[in-house]
C-alpha atoms as a PDB file:
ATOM      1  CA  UNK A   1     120.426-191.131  60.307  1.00  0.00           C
ATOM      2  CA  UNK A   2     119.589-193.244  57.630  1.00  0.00           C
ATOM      3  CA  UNK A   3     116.762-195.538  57.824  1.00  0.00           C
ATOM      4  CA  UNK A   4     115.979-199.017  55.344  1.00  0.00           C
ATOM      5  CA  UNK A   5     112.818-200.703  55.761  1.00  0.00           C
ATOM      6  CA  UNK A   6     111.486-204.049  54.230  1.00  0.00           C
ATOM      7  CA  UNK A   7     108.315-205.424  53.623  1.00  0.00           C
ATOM      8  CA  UNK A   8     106.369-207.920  52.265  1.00  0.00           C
ATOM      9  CA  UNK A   9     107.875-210.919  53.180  1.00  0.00           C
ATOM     10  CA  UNK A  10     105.793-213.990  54.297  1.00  0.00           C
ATOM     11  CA  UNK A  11     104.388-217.535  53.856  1.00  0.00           C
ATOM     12  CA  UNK A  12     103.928-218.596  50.374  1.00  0.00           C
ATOM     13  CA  UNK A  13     103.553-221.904  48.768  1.00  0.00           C
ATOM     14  CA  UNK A  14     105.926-223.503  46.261  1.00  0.00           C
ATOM     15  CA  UNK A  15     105.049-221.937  42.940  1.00  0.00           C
ATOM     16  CA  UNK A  16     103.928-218.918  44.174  1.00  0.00           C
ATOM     17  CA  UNK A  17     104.940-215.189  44.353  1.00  0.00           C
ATOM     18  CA  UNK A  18     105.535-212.565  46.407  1.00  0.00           C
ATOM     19  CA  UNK A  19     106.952-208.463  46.395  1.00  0.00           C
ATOM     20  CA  UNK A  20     109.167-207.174  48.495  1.00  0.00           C
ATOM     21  CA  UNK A  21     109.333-203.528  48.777  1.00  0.00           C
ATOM     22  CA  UNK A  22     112.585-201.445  50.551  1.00  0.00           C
ATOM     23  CA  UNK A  23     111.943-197.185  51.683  1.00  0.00           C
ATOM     24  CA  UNK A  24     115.379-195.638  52.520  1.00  0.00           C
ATOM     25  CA  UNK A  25     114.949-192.766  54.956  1.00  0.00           C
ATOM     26  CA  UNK A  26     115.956-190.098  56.720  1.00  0.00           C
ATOM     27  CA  UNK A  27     119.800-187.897  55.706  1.00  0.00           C
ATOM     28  CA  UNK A  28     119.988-189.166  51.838  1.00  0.00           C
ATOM     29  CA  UNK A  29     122.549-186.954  49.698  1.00  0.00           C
ATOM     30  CA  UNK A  30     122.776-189.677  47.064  1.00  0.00           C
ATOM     31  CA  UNK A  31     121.350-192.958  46.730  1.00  0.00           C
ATOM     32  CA  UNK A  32     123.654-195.596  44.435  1.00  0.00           C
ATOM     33  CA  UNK A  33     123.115-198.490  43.913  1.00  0.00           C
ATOM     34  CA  UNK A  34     120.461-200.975  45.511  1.00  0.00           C
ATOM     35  CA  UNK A  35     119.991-204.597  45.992  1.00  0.00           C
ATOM     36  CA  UNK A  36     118.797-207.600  47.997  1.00  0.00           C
ATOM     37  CA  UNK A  37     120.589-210.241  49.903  1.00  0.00           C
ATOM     38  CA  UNK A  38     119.646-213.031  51.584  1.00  0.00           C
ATOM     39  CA  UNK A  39     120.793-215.176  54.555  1.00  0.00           C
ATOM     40  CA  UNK A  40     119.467-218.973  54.959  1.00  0.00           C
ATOM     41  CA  UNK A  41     119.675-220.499  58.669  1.00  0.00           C
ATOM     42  CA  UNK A  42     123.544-221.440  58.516  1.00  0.00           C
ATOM     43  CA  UNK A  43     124.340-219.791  55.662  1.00  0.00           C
ATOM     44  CA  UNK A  44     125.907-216.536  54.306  1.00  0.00           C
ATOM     45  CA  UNK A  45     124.398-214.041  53.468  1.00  0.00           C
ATOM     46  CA  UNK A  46     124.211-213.810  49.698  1.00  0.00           C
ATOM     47  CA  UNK A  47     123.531-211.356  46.950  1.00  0.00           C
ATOM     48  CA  UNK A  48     120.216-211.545  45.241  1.00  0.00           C
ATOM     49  CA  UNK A  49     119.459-209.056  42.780  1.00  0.00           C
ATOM     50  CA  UNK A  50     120.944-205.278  43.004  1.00  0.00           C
ATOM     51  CA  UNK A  51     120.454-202.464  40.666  1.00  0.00           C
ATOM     52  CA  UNK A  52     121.554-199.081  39.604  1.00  0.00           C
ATOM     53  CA  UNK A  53     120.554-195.768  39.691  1.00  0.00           C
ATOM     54  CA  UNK A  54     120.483-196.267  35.844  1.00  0.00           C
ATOM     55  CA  UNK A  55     118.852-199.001  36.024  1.00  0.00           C
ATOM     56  CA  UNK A  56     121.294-201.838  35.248  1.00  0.00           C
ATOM     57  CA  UNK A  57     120.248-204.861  36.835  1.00  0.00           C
ATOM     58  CA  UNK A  58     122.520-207.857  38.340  1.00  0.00           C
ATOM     59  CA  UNK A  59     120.674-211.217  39.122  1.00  0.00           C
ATOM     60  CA  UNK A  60     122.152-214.242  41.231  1.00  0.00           C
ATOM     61  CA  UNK A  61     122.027-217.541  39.280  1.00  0.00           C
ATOM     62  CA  UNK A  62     119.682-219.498  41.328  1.00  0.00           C
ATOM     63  CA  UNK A  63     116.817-216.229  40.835  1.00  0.00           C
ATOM     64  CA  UNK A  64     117.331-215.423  36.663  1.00  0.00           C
ATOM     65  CA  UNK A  65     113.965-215.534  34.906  1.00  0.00           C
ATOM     66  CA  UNK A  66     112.144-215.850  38.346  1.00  0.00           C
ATOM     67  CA  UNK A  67     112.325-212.714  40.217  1.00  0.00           C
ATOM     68  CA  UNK A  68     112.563-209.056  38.515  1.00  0.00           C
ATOM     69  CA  UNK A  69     114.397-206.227  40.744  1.00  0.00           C
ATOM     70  CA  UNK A  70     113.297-202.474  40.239  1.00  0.00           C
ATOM     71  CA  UNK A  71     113.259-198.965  41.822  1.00  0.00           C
ATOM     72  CA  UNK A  72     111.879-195.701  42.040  1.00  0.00           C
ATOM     73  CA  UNK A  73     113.968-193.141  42.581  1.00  0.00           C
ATOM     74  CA  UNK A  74     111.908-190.902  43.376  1.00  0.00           C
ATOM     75  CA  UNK A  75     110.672-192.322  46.015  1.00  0.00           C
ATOM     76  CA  UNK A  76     113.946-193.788  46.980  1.00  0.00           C
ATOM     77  CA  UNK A  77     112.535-197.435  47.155  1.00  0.00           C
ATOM     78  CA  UNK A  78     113.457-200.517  45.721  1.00  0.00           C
ATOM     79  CA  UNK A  79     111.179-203.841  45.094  1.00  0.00           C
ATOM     80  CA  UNK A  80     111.699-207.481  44.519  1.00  0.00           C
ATOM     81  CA  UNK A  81     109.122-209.448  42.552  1.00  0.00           C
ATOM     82  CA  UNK A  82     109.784-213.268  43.171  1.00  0.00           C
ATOM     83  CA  UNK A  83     107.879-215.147  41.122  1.00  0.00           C
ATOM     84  CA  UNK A  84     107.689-219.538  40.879  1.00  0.00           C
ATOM     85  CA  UNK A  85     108.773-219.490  44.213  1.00  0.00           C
ATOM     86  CA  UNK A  86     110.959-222.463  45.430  1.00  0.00           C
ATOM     87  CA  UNK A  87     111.322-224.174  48.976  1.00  0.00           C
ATOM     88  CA  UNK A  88     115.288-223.145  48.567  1.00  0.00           C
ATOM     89  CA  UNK A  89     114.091-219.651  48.578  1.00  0.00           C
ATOM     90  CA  UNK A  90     113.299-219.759  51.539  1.00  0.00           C
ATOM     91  CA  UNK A  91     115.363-217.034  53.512  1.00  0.00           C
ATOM     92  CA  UNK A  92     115.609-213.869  55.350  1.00  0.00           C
ATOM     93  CA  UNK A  93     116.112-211.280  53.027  1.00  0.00           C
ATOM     94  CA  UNK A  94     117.974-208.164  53.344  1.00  0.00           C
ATOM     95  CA  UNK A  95     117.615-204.374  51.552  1.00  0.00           C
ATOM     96  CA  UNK A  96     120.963-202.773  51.027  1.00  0.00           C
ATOM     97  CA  UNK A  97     121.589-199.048  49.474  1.00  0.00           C
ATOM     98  CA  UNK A  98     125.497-197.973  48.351  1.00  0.00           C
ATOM     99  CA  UNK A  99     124.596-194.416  49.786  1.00  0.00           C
ATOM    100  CA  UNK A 100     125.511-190.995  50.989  1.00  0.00           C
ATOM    101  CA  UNK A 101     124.430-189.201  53.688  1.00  0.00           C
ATOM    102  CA  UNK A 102     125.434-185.942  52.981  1.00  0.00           C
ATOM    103  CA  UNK A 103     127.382-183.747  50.700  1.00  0.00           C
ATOM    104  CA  UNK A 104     131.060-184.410  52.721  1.00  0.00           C
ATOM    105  CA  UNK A 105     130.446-188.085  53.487  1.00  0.00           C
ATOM    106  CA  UNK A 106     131.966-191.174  52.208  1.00  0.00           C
ATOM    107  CA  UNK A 107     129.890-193.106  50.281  1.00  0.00           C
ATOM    108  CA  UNK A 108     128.602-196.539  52.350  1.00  0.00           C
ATOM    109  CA  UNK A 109     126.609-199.649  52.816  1.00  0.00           C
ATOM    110  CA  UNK A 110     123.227-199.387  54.746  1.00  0.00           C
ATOM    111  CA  UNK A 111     121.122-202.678  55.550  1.00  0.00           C
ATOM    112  CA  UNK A 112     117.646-203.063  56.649  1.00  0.00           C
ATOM    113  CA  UNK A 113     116.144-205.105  59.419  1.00  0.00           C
ATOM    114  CA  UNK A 114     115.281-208.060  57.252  1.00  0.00           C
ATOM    115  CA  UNK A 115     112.117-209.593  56.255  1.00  0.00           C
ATOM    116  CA  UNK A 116     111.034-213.313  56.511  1.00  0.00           C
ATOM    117  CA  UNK A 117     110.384-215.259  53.195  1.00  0.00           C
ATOM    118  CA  UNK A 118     109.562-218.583  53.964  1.00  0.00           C
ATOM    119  CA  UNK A 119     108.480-221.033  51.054  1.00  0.00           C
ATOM    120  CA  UNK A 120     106.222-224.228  52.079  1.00  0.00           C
ATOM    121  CA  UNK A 121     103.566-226.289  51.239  1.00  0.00           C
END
């Protein structure tokens, strides 16, 4: 089993910042690439930020300049720094790891649980 969990969401004010972080656990072979999403109320989810193992990053329009995706392999985590925060930021936001579990298995798509970012004054 394979395990993604998010944190660090919250309540922030227009202007401000916040960090998400992302742990993948559990039956790892190979961890790929990594990345955020995020889902509005009514909306699709959409691609954030992701990154490779290399670290190559890929930012969404809307975030470039304002939030800074990274990772530790090591640790196999990934973080989000969101910085100038914006009431259009405002989402739930989603870990996601190109991954696989072991030696003879496909590579895939894991998600976490989702975290709650919600910017207002």
């Amino acid at each position: 089993q394979v395990q993604l969990v998010e944190s660090g969401g919250g309540l922030v004010q227009p202007g401000g910042s916040l960090r998400l972080s992302c742990a993948a656990s559990g039956s790892i072979f190979s961890l790929h690439t990594m990345g955020w999403y995020r889902q509005a109320p009514g909306k699709q989810r959409d691609l954030v930020a992701q990154i490779s193992t290399g670290g190559a990053t890929n930012y969404a329009d809307s975030v470039k300049g304002r939030f800074t995706i990274s990772r530790d392999n090591a640790k196999n985590m990934v973080y989000l720094q969101m910085n100038s925060l914006k009431p259009e930021d405002t989402a739930v936001y989603y870990c996601n790891a190109d991954l696989r579990h072991t030696i003879l298995a496909k590579r895939a798509d894991y998600w976490g649980q989702g975290t709650q970012v919600t910017v207002s004054s």
